[in-house]
N, C-alpha and C. Protein backbone atom coordinates (compact mmCIF):
# COMPACT_ATOMS: atom_id res chain seq x y z
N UNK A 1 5.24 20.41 16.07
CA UNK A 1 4.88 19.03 15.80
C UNK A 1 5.11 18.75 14.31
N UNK A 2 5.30 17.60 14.17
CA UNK A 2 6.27 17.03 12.31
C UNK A 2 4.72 16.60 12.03
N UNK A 3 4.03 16.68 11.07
CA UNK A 3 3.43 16.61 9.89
C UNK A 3 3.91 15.30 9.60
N UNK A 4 3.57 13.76 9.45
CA UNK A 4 3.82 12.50 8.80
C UNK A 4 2.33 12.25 7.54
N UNK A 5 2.87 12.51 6.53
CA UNK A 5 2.35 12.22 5.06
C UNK A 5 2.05 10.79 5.45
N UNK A 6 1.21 10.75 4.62
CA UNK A 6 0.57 9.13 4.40
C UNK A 6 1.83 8.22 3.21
N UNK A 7 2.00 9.06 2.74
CA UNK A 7 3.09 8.59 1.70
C UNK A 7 4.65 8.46 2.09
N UNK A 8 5.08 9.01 3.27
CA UNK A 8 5.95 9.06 3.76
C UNK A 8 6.08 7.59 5.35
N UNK A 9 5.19 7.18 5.26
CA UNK A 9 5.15 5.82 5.86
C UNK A 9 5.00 4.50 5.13
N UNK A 10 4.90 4.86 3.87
CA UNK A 10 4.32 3.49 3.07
C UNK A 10 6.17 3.25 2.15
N UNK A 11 6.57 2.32 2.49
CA UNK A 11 7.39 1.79 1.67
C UNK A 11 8.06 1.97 0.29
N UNK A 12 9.01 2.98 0.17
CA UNK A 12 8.97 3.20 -1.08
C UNK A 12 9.14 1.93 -2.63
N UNK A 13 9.39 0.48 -1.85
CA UNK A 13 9.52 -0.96 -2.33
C UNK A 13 8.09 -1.05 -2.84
N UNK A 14 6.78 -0.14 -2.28
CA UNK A 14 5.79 -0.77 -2.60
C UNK A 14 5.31 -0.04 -4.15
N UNK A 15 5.74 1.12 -4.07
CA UNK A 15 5.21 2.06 -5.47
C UNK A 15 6.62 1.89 -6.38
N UNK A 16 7.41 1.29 -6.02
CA UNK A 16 8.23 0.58 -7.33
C UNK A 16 7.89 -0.66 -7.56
N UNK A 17 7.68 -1.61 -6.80
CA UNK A 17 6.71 -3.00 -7.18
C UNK A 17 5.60 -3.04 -8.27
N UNK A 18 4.62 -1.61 -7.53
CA UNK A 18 3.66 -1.75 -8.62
C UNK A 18 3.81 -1.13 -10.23
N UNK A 19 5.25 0.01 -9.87
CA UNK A 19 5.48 0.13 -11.36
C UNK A 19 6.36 -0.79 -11.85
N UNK A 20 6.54 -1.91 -11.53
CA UNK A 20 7.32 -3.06 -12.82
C UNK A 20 6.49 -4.18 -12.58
N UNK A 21 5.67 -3.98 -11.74
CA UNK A 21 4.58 -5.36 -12.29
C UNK A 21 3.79 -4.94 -13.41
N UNK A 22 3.23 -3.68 -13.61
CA UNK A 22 2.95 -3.00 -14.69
C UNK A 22 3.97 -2.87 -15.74
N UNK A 23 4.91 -2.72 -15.41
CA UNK A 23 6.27 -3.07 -16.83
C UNK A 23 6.05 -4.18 -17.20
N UNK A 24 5.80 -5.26 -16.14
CA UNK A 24 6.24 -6.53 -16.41
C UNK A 24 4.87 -7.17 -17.40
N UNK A 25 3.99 -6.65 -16.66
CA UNK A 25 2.28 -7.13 -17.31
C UNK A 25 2.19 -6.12 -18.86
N UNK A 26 3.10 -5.25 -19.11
CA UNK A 26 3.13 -4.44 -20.46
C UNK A 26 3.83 -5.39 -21.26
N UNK A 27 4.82 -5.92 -21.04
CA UNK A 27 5.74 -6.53 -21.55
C UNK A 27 5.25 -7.85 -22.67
N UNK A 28 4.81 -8.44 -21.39
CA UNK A 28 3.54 -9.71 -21.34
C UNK A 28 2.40 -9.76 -22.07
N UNK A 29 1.54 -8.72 -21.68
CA UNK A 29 0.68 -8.32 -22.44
C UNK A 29 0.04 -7.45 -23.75
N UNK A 30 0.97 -6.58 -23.81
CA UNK A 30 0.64 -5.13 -24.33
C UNK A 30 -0.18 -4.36 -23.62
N UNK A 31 -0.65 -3.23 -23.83
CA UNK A 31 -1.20 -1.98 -23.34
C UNK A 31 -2.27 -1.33 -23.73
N UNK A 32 -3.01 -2.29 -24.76
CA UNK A 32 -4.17 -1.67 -25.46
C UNK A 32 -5.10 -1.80 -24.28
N UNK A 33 -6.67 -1.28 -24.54
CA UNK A 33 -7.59 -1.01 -24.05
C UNK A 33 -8.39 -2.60 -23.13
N UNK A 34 -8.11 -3.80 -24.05
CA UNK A 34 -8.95 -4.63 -23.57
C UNK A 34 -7.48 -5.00 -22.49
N UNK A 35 -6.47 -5.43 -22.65
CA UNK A 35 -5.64 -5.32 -21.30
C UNK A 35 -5.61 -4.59 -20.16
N UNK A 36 -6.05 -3.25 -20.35
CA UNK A 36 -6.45 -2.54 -19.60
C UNK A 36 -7.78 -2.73 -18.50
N UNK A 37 -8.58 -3.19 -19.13
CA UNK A 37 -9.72 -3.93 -18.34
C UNK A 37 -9.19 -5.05 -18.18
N UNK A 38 -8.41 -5.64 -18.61
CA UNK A 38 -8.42 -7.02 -17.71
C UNK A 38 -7.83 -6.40 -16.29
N UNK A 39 -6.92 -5.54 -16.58
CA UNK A 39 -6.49 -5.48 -15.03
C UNK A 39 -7.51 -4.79 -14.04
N UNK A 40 -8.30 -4.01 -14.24
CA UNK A 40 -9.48 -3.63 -13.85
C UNK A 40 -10.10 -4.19 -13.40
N UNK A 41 -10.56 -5.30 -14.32
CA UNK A 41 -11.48 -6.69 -13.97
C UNK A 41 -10.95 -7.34 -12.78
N UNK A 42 -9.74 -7.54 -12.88
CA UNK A 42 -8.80 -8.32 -11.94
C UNK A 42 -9.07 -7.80 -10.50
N UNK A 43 -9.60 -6.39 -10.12
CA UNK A 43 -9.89 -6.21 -8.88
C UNK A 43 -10.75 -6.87 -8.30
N UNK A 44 -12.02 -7.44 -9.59
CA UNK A 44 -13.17 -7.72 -8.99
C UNK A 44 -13.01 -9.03 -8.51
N UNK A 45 -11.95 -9.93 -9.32
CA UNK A 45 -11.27 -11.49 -8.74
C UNK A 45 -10.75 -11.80 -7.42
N UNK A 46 -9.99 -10.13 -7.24
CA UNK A 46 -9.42 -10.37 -6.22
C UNK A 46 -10.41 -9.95 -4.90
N UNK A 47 -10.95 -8.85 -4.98
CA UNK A 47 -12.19 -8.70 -4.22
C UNK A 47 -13.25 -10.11 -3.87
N UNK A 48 -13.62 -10.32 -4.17
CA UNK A 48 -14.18 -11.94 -4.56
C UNK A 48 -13.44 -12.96 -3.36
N UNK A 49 -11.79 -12.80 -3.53
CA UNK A 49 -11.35 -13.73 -3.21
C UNK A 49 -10.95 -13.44 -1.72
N UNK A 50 -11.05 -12.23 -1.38
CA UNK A 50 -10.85 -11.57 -0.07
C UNK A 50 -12.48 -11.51 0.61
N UNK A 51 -13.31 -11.66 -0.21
CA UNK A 51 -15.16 -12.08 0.51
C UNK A 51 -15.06 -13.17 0.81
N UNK A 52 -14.52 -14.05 -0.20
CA UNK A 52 -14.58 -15.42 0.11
C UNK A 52 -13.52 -15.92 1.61
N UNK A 53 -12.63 -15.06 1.90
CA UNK A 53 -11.87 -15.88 2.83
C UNK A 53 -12.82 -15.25 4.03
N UNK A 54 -12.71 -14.58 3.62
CA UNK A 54 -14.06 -13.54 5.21
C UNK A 54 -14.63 -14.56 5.58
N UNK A 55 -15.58 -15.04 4.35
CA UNK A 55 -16.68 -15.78 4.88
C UNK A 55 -16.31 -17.05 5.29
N UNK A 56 -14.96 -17.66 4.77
CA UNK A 56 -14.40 -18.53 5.56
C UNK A 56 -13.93 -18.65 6.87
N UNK A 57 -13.54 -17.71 7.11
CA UNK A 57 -12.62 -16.72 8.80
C UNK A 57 -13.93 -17.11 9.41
N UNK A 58 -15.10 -16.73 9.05
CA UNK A 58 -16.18 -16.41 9.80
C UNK A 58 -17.37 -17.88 10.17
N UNK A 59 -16.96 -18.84 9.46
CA UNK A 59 -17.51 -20.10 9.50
C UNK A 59 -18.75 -20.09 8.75
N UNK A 60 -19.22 -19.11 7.71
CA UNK A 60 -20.33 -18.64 7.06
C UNK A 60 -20.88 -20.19 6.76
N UNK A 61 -20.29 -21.24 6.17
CA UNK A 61 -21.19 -22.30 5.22
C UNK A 61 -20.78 -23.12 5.94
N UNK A 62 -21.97 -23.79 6.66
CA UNK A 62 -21.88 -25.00 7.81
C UNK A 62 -21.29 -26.14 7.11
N UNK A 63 -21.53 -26.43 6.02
CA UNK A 63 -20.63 -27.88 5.18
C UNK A 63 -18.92 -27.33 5.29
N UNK A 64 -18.24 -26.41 5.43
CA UNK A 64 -16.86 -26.29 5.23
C UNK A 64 -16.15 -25.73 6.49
N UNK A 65 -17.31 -25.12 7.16
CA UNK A 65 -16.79 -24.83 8.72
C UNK A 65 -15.77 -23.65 8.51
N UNK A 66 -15.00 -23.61 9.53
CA UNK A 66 -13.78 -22.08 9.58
C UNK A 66 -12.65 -22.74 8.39
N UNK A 67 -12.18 -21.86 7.45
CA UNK A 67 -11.27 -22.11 6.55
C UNK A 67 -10.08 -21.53 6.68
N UNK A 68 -10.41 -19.88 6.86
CA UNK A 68 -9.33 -18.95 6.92
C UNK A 68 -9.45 -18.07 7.80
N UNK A 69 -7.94 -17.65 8.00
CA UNK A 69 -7.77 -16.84 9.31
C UNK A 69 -7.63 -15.17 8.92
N UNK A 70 -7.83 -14.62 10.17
CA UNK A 70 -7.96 -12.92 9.62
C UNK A 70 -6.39 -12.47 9.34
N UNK A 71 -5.60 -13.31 9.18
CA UNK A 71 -4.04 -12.88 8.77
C UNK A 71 -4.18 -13.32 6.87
N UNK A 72 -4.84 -14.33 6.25
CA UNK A 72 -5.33 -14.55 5.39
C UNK A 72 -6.42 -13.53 4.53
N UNK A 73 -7.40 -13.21 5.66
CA UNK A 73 -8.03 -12.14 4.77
C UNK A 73 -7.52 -11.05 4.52
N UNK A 74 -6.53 -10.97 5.54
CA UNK A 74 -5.33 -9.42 5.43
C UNK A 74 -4.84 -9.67 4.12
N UNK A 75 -4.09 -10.58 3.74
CA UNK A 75 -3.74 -10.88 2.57
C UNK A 75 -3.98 -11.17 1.62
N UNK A 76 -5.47 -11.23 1.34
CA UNK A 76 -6.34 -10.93 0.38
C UNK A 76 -6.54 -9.80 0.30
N UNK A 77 -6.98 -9.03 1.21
CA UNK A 77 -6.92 -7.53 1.03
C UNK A 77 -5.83 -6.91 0.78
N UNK A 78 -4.96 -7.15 0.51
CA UNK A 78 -3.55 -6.31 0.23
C UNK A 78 -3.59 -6.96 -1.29
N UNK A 79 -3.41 -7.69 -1.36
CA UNK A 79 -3.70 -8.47 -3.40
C UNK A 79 -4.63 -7.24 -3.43
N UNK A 80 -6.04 -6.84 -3.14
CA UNK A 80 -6.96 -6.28 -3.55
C UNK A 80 -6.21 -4.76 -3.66
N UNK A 81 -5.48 -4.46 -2.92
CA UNK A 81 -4.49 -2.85 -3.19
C UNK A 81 -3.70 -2.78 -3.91
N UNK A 82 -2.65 -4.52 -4.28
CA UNK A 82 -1.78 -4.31 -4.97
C UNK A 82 -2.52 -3.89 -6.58
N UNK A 83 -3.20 -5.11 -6.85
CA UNK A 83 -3.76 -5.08 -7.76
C UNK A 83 -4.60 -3.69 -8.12
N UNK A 84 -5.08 -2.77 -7.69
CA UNK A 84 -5.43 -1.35 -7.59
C UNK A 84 -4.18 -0.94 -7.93
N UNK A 85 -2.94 -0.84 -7.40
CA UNK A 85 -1.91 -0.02 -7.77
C UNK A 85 -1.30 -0.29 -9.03
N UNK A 86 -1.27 -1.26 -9.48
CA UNK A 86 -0.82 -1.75 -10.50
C UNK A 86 -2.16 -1.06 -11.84
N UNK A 87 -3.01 -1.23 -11.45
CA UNK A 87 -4.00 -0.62 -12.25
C UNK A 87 -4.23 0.85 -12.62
N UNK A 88 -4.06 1.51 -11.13
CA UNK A 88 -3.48 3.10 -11.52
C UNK A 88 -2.43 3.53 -12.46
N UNK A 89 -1.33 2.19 -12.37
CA UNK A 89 0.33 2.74 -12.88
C UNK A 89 -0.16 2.24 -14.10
N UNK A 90 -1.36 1.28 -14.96
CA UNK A 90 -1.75 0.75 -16.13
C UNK A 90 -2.43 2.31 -16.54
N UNK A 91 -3.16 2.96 -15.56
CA UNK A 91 -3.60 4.37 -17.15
C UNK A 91 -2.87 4.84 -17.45
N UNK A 92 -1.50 5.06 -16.39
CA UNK A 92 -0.48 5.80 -17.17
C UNK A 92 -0.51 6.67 -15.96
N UNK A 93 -1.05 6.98 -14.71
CA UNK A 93 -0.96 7.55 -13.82
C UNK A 93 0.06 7.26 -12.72
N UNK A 94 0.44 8.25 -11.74
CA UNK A 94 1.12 7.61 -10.75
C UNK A 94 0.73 7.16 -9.55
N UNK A 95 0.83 6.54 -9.17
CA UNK A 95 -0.22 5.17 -8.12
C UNK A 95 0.60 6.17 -6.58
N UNK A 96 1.21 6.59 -6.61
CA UNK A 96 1.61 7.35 -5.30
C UNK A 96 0.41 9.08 -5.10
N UNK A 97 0.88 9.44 -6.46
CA UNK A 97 0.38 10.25 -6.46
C UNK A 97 -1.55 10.16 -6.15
N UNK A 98 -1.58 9.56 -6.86
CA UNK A 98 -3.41 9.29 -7.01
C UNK A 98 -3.66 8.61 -5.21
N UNK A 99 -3.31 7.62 -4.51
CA UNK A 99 -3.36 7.47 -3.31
C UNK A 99 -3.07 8.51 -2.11
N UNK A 100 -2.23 9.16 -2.46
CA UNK A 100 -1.93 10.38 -1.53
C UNK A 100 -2.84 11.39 -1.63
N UNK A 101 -3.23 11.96 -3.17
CA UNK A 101 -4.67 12.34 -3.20
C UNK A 101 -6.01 12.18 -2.54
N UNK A 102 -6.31 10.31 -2.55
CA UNK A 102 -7.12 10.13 -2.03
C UNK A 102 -7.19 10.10 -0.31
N UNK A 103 -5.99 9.23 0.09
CA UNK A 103 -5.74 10.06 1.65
C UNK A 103 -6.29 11.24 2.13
N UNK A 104 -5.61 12.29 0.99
CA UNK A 104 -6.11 13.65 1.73
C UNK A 104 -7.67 14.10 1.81
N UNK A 105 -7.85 13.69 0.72
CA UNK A 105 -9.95 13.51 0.42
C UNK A 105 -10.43 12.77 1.64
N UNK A 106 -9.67 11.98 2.06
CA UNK A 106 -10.78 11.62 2.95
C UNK A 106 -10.14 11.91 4.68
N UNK A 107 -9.05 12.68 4.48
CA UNK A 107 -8.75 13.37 5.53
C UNK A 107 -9.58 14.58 6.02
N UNK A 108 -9.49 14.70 4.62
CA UNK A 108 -10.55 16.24 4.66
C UNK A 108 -11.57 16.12 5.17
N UNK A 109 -12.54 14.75 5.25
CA UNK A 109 -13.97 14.29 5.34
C UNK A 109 -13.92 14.18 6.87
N UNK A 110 -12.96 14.04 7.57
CA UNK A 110 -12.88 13.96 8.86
C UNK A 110 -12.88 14.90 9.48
N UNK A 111 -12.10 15.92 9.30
CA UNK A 111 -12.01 17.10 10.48
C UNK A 111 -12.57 17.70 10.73
């Protein structure tokens, strides 16, 4: 039986994306420490913004009724990964590497 890596299904378009949006946000920004938290910070925006469609999907606030659909919160949640990957490839780490890591950590937690 073939062994399929977690990393070996994910797009290799996606861990070059997040290293030149990080080129691109170096470029833009610079690389010091308080840029560094902004992108950090930026998870918590995007997190935020993936609660907020939930609670829209879900009809949470009777004044606004259903807003968004669970193909919407999908796509808030993926902003919420990109933005993570882009943040890994900001310490200077590799965002493949560090995810494939964590895969296996919590592969491990299973068996």
């Amino acid at each position: 039986m073939t062994t399929v890596r977690f990393t070996d299904r994910v797009d290799d378009s996606i861990w070059a994306a997040a290293r030149s949006a990080r080129a691109w946000l170096d470029g833009a920004n610079g690389t010091g420490d308080t840029e560094l938290t902004c992108r950090i910070l930026k998870l918590s925006e995007e997190a935020g913004e993936a609660s907020a469609a939930w609670i829209g999907a879900l009809g949470q606030n009777p004044r606004k009724g259903v807003t968004h659909t669970r193909e919407e919160v999908a796509a808030e949640l993926a902003d919420v990964v990109f933005t993570a990957l882009v943040a890994i490839e900001s310490l200077g780490l590799d965002a493949r590497s560090t995810v494939t890591a964590c895969a296996a950590k919590v592969r491990s937690r299973l068996s």
